[in-house]
PDB file of N, CA and C in Angstrom:
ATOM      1  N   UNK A   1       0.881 -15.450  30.672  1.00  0.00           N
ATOM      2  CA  UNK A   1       1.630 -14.965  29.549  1.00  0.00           C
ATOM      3  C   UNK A   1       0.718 -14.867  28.328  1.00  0.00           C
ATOM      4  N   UNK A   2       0.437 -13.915  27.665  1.00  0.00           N
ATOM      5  CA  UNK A   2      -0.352 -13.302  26.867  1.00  0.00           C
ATOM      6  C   UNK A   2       0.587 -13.918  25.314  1.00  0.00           C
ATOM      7  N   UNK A   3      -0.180 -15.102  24.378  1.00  0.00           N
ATOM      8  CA  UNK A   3       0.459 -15.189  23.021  1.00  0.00           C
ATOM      9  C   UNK A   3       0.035 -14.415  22.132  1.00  0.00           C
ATOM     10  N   UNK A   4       0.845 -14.232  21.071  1.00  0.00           N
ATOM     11  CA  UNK A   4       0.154 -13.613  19.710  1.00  0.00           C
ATOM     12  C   UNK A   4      -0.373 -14.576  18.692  1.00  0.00           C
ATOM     13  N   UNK A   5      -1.838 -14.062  18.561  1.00  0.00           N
ATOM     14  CA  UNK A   5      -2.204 -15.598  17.472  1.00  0.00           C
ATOM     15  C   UNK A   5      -1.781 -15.127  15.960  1.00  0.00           C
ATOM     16  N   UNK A   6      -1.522 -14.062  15.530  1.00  0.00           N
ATOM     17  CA  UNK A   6      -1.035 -13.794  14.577  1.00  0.00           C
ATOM     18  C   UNK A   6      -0.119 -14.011  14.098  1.00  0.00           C
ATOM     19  N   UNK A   7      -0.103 -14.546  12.752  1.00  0.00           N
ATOM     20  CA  UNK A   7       1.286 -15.519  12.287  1.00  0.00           C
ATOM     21  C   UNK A   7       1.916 -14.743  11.463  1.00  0.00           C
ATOM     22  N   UNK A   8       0.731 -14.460  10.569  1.00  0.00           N
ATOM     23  CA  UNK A   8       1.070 -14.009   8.780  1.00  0.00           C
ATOM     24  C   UNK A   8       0.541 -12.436   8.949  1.00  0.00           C
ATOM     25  N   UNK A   9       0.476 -11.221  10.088  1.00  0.00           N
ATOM     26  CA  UNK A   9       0.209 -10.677   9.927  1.00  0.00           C
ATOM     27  C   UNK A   9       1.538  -9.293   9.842  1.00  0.00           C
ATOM     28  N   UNK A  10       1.614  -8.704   9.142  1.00  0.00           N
ATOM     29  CA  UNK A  10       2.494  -7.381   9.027  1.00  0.00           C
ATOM     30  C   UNK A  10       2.021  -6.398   9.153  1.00  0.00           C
ATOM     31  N   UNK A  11       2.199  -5.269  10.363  1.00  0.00           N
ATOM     32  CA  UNK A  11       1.907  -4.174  10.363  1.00  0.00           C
ATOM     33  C   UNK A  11       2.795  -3.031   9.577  1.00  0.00           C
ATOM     34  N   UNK A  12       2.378  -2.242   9.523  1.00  0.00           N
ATOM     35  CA  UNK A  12       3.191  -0.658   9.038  1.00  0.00           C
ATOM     36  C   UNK A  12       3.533   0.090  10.199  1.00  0.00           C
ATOM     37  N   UNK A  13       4.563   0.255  10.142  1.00  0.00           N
ATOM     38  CA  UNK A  13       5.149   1.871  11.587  1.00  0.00           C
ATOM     39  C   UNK A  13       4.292   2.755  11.110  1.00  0.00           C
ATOM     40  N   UNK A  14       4.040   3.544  11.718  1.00  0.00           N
ATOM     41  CA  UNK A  14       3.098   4.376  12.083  1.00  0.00           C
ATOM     42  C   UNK A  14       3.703   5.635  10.848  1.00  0.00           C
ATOM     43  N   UNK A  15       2.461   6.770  10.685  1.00  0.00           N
ATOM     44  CA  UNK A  15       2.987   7.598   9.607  1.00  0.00           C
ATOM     45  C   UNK A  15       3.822   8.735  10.842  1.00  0.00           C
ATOM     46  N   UNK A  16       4.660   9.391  10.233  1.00  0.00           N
ATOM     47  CA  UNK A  16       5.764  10.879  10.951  1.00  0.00           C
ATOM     48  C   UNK A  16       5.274  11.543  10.166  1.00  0.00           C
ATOM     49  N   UNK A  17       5.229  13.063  10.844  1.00  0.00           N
ATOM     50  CA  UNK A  17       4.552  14.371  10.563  1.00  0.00           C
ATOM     51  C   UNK A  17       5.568  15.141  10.820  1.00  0.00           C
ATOM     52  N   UNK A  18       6.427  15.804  10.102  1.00  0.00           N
ATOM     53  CA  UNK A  18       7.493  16.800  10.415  1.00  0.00           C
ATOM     54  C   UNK A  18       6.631  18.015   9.834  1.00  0.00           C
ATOM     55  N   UNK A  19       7.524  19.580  10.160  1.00  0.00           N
ATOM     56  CA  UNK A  19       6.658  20.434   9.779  1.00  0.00           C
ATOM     57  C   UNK A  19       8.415  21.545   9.689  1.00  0.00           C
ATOM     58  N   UNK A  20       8.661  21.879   8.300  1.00  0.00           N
ATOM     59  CA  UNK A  20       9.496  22.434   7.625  1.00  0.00           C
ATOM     60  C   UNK A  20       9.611  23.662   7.624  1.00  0.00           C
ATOM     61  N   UNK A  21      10.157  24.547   7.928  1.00  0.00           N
ATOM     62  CA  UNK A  21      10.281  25.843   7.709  1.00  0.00           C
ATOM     63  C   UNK A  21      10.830  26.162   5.931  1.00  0.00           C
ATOM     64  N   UNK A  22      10.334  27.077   5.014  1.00  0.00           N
ATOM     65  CA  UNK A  22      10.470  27.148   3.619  1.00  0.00           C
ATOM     66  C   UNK A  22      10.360  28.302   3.533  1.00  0.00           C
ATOM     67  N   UNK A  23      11.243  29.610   3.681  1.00  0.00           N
ATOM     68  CA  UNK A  23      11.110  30.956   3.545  1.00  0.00           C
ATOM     69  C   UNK A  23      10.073  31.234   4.723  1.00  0.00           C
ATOM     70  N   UNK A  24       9.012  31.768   3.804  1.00  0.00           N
ATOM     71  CA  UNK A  24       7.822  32.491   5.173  1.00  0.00           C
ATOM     72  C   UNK A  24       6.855  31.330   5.421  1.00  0.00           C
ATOM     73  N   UNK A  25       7.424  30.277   4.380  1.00  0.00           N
ATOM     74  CA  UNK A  25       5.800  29.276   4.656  1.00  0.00           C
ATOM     75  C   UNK A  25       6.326  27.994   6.050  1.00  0.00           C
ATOM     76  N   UNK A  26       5.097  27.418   6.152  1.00  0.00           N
ATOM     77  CA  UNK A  26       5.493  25.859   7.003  1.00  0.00           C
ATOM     78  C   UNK A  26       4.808  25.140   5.918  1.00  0.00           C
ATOM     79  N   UNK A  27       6.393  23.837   5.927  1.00  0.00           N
ATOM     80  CA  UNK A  27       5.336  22.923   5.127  1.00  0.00           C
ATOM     81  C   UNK A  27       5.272  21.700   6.171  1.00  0.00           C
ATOM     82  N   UNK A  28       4.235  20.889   5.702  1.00  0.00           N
ATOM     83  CA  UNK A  28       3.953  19.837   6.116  1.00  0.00           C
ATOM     84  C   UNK A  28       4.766  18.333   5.541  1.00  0.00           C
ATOM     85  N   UNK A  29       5.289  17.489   6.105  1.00  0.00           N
ATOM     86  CA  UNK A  29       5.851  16.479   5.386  1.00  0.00           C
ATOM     87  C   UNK A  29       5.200  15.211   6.208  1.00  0.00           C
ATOM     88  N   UNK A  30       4.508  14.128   5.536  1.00  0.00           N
ATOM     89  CA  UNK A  30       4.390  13.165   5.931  1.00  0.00           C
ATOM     90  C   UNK A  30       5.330  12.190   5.447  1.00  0.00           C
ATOM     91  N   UNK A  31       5.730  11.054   6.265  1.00  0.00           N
ATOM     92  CA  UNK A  31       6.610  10.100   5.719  1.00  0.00           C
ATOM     93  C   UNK A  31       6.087   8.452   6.458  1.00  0.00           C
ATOM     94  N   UNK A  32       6.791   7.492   5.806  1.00  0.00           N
ATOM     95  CA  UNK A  32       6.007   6.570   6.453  1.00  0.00           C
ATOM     96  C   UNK A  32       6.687   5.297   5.895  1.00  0.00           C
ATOM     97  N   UNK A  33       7.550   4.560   7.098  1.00  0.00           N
ATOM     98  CA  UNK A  33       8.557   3.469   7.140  1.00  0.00           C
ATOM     99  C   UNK A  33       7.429   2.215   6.434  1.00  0.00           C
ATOM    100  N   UNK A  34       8.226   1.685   5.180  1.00  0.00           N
ATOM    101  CA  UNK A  34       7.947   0.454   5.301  1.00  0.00           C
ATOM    102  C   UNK A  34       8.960  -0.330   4.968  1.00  0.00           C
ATOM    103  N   UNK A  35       8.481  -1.505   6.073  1.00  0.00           N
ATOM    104  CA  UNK A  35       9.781  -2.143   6.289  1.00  0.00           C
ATOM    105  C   UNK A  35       9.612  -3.461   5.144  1.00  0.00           C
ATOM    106  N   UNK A  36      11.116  -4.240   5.040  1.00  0.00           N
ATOM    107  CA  UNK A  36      10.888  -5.306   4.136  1.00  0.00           C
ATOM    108  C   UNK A  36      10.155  -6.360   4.244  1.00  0.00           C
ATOM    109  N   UNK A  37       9.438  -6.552   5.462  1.00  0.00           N
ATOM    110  CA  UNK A  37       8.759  -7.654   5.566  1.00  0.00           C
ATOM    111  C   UNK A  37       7.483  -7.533   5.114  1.00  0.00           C
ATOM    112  N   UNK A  38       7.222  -5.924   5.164  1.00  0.00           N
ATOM    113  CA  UNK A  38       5.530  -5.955   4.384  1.00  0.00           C
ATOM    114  C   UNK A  38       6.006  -6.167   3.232  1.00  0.00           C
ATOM    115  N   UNK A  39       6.767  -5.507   2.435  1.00  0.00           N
ATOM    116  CA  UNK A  39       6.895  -6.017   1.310  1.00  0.00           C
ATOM    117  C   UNK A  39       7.250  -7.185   0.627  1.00  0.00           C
ATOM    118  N   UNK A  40       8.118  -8.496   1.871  1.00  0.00           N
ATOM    119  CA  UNK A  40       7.999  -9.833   1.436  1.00  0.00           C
ATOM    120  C   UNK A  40       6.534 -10.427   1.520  1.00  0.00           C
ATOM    121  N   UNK A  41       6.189  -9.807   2.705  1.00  0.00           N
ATOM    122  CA  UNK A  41       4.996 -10.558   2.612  1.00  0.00           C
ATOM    123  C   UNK A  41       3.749 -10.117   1.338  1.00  0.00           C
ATOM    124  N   UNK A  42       3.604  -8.840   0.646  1.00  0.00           N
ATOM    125  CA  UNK A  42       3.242  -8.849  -0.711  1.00  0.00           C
ATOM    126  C   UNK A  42       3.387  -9.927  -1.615  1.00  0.00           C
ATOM    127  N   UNK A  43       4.959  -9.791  -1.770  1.00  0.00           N
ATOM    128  CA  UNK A  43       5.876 -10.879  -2.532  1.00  0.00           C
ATOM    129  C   UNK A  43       5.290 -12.121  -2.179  1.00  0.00           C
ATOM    130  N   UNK A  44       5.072 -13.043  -1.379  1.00  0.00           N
ATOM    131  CA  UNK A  44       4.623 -13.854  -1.278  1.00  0.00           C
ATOM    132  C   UNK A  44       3.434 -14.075  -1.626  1.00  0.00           C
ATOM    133  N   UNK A  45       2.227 -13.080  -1.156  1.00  0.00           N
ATOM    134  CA  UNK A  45       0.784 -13.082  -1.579  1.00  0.00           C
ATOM    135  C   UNK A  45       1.141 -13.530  -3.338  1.00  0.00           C
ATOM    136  N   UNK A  46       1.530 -12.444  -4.121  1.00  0.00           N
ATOM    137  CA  UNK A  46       1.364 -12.120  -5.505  1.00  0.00           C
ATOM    138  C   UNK A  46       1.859 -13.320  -5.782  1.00  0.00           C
ATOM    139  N   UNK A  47       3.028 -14.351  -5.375  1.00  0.00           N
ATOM    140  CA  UNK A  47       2.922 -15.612  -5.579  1.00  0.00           C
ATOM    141  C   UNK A  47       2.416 -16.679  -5.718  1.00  0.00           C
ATOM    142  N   UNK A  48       1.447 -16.811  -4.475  1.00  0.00           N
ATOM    143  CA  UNK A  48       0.451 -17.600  -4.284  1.00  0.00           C
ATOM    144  C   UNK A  48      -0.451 -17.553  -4.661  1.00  0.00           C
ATOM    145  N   UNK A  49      -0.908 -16.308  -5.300  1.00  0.00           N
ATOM    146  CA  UNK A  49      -2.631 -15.628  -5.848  1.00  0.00           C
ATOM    147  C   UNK A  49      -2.912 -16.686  -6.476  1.00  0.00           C
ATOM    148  N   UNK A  50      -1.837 -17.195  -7.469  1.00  0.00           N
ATOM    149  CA  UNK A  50      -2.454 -17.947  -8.815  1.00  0.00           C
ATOM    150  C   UNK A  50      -2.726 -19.226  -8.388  1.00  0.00           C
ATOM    151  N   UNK A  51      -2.064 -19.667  -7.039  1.00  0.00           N
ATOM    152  CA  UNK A  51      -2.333 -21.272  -6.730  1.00  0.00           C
ATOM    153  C   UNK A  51      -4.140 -21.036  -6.061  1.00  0.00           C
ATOM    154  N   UNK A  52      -4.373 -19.837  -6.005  1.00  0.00           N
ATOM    155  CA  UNK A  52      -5.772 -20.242  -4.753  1.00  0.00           C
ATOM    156  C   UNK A  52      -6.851 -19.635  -5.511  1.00  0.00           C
ATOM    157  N   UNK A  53      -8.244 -19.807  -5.655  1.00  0.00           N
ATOM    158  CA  UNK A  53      -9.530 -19.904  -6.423  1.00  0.00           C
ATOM    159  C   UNK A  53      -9.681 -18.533  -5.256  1.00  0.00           C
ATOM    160  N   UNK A  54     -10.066 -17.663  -5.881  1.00  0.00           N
ATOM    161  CA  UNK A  54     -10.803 -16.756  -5.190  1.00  0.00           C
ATOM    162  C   UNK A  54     -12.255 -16.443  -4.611  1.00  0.00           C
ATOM    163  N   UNK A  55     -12.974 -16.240  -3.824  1.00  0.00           N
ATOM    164  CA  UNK A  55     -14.761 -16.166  -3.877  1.00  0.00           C
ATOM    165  C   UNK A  55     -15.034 -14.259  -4.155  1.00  0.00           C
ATOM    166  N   UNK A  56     -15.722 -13.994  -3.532  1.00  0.00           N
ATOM    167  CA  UNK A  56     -16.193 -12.487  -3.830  1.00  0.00           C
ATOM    168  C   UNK A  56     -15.482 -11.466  -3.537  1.00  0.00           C
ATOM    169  N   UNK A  57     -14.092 -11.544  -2.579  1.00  0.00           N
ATOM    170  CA  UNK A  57     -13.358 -10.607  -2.522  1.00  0.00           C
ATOM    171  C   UNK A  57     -12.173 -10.953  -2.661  1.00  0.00           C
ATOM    172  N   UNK A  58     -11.202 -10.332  -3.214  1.00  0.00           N
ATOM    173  CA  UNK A  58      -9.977 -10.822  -3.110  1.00  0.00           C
ATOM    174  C   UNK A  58      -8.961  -9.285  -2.784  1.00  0.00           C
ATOM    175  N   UNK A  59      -7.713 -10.188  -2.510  1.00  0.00           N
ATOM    176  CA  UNK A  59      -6.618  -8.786  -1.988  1.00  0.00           C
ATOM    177  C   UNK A  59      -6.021  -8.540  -3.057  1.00  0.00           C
ATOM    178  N   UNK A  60      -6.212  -7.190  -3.825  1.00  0.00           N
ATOM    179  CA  UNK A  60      -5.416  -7.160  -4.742  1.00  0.00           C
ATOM    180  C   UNK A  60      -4.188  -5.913  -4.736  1.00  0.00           C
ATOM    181  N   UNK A  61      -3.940  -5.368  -3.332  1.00  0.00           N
ATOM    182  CA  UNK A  61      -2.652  -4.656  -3.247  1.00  0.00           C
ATOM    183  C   UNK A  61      -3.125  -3.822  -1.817  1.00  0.00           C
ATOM    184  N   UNK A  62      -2.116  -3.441  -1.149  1.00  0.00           N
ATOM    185  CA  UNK A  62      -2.163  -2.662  -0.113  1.00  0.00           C
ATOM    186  C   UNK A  62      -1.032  -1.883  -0.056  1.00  0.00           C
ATOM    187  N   UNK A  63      -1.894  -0.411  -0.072  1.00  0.00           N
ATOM    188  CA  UNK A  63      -0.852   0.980  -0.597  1.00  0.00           C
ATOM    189  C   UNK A  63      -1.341   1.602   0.652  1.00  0.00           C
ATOM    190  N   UNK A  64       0.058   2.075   1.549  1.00  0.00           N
ATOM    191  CA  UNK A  64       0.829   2.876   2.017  1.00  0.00           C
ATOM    192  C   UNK A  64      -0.287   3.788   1.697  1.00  0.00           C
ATOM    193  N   UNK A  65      -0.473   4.499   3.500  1.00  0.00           N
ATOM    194  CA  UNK A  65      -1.248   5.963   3.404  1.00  0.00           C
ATOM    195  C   UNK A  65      -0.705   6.954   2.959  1.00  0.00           C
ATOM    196  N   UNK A  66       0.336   7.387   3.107  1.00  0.00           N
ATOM    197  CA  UNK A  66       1.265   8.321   2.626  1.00  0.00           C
ATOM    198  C   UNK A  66       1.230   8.217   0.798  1.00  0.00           C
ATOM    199  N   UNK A  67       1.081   6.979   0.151  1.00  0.00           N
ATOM    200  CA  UNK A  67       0.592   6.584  -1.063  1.00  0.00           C
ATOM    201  C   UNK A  67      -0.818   7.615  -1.632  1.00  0.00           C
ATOM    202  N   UNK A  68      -1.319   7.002  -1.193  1.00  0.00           N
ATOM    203  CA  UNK A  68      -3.098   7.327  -1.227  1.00  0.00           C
ATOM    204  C   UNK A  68      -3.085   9.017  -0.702  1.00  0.00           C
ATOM    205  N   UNK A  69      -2.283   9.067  -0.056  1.00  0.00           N
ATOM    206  CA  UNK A  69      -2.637  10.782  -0.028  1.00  0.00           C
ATOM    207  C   UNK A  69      -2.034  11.584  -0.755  1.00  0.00           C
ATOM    208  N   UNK A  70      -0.789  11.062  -1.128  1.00  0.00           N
ATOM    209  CA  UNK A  70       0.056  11.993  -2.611  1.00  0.00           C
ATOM    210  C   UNK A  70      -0.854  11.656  -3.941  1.00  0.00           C
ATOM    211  N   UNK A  71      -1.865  10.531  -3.923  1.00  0.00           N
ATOM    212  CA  UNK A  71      -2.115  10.559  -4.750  1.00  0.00           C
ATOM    213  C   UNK A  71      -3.811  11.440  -4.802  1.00  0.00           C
ATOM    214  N   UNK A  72      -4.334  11.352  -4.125  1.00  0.00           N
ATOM    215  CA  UNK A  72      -5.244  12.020  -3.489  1.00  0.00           C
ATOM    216  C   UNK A  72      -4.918  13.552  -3.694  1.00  0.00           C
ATOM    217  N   UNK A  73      -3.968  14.213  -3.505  1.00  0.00           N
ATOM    218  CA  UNK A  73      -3.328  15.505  -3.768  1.00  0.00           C
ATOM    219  C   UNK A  73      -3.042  15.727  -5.445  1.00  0.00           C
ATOM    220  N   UNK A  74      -2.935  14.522  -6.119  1.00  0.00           N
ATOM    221  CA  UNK A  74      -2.769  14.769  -7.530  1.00  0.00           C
ATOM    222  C   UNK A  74      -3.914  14.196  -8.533  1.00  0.00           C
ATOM    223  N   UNK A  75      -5.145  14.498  -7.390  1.00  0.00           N
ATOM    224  CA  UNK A  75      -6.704  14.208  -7.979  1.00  0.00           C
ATOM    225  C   UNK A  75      -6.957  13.006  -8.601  1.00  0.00           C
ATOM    226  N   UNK A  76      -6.224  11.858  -7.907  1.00  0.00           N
ATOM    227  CA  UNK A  76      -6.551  10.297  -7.942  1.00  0.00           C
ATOM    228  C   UNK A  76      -7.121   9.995  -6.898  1.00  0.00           C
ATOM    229  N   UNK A  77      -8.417   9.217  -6.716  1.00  0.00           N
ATOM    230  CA  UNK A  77      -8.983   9.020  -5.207  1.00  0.00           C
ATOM    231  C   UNK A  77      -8.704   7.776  -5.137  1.00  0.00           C
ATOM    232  N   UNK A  78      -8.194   7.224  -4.346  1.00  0.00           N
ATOM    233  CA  UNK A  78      -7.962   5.737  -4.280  1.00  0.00           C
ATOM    234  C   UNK A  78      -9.616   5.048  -4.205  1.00  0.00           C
ATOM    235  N   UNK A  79     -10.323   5.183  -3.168  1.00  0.00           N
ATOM    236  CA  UNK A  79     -11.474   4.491  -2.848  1.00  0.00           C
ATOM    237  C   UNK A  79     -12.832   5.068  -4.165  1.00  0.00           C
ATOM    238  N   UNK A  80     -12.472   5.538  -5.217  1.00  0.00           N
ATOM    239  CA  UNK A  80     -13.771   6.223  -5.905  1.00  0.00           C
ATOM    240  C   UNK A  80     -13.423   5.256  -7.029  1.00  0.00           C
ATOM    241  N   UNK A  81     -12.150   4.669  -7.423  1.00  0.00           N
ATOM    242  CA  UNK A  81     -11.612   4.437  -8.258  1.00  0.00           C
ATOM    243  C   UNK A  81     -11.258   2.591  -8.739  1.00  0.00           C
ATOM    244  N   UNK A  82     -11.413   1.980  -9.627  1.00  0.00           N
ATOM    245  CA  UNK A  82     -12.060   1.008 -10.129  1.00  0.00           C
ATOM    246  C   UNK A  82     -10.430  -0.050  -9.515  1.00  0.00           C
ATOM    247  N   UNK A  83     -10.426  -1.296  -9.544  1.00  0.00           N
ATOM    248  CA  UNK A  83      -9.781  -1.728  -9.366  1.00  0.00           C
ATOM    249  C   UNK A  83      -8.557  -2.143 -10.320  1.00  0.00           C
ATOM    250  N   UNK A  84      -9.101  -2.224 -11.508  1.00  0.00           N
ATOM    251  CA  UNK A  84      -8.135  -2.264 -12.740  1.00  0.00           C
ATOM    252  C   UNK A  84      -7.441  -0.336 -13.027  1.00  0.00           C
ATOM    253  N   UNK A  85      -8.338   0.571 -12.337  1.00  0.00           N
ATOM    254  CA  UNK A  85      -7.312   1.667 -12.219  1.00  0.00           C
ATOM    255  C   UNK A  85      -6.161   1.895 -11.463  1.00  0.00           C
ATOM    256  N   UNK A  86      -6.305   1.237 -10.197  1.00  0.00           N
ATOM    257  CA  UNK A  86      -5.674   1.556  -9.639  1.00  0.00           C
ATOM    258  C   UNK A  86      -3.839   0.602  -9.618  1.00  0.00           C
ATOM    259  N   UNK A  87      -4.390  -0.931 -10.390  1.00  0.00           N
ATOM    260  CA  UNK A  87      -3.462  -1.407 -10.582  1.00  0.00           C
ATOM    261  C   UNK A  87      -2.503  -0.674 -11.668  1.00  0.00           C
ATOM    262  N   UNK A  88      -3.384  -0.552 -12.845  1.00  0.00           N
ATOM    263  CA  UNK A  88      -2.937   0.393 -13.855  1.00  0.00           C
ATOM    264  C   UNK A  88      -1.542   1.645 -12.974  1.00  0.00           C
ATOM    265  N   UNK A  89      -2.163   2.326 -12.283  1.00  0.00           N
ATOM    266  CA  UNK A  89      -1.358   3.420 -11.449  1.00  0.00           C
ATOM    267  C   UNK A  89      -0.358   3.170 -11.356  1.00  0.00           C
ATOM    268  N   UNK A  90      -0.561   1.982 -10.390  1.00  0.00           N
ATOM    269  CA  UNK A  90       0.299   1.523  -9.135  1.00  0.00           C
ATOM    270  C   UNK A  90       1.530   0.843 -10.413  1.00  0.00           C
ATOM    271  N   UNK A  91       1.330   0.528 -11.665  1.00  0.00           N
ATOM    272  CA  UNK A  91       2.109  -0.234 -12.407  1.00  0.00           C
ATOM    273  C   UNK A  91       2.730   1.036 -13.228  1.00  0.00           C
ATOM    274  N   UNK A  92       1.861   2.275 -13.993  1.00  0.00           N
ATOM    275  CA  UNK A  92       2.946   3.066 -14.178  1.00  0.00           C
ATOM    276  C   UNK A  92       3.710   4.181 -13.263  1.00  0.00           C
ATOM    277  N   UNK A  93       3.522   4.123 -12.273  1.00  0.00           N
ATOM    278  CA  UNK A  93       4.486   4.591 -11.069  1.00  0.00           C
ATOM    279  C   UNK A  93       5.447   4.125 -10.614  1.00  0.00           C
ATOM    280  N   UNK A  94       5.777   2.157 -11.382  1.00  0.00           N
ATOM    281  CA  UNK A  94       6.541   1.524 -10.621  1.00  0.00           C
ATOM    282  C   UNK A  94       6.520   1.193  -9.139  1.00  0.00           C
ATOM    283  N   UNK A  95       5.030   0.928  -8.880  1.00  0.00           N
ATOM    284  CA  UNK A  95       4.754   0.567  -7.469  1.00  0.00           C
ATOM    285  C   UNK A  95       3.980  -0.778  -7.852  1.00  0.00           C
ATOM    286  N   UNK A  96       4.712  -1.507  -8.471  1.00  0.00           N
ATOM    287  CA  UNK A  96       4.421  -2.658  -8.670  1.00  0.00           C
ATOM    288  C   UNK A  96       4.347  -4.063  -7.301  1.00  0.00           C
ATOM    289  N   UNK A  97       5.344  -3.637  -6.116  1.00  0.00           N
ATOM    290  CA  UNK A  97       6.041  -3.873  -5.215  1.00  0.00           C
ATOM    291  C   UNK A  97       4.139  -4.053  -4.058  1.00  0.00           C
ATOM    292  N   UNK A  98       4.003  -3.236  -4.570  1.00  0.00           N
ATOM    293  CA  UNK A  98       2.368  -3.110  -3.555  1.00  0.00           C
ATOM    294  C   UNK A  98       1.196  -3.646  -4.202  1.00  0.00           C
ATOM    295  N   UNK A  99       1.567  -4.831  -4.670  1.00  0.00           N
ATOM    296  CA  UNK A  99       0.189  -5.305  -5.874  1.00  0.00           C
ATOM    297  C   UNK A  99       0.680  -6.819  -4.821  1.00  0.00           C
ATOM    298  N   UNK A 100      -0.912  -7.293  -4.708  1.00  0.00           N
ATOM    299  CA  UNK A 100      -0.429  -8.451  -3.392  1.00  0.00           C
ATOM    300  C   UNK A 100      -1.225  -9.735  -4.912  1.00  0.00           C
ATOM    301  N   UNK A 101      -1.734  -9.299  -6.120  1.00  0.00           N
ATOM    302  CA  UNK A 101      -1.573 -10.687  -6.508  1.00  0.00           C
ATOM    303  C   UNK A 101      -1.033 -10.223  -7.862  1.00  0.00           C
ATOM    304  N   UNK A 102      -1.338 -11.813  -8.434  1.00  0.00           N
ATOM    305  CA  UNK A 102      -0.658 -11.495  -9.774  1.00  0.00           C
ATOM    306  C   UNK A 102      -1.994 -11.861 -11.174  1.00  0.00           C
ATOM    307  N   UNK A 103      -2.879 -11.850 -10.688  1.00  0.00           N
ATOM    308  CA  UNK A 103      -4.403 -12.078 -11.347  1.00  0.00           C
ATOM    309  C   UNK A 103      -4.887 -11.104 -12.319  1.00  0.00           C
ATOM    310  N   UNK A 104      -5.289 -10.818 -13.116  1.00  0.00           N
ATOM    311  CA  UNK A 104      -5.859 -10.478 -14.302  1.00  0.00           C
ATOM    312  C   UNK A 104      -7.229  -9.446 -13.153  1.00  0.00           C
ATOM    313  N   UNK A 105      -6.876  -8.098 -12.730  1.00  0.00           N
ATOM    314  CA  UNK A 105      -7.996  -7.532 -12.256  1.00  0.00           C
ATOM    315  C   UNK A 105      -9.393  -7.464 -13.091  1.00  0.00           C
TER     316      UNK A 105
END
């Protein structure tokens, strides 16, 4: 019998690709389930951030691909882009929900 050693880990469902008919065009729609447990488990991180000393890397949010590519489409690159930007973003978008601490980037 095969265990899972993973305790604290949350995956994402996978992204859906529908493809729309719009007059003469096709559009493309990506969509992409997230369920409440990634987002408790955020909730929890951003809790705990402040009890634990950090070393050279720390987690400071995990955004949804479907995220990163709408934003990517509206000439924000997620990966080019500084870490205090992206919290910045993620805070006036009201995607506060995807910020895994609560630390001073």
């Amino acid at each position: 019998m095969k265990t899972d050693k993973k305790k604290h880990h949350v995956d994402l469902i996978g992204i859906n690709t529908d493809y729309l008919q719009e007059g003469d065009n096709v559009v493309r729609k990506h969509t992409q389930e997230i369920s409440q447990a990634f987002l408790d488990d955020l909730k929890d991180s951003r809790n705990e951030s402040t009890k634990q000393r950090e070393g050279d890397f720390m987690r400071v949010a995990s955004i949804p691909t479907v995220v990163a590519e709408q934003w990517l489409r509206e000439g924000f690159d997620l990966y080019q882009a500084t870490g205090p930007e992206i919290v910045k973003r993620l805070r006036e978008q009201n995607l506060d929900y995807f910020l895994a601490t609560d630390k001073r980037i």
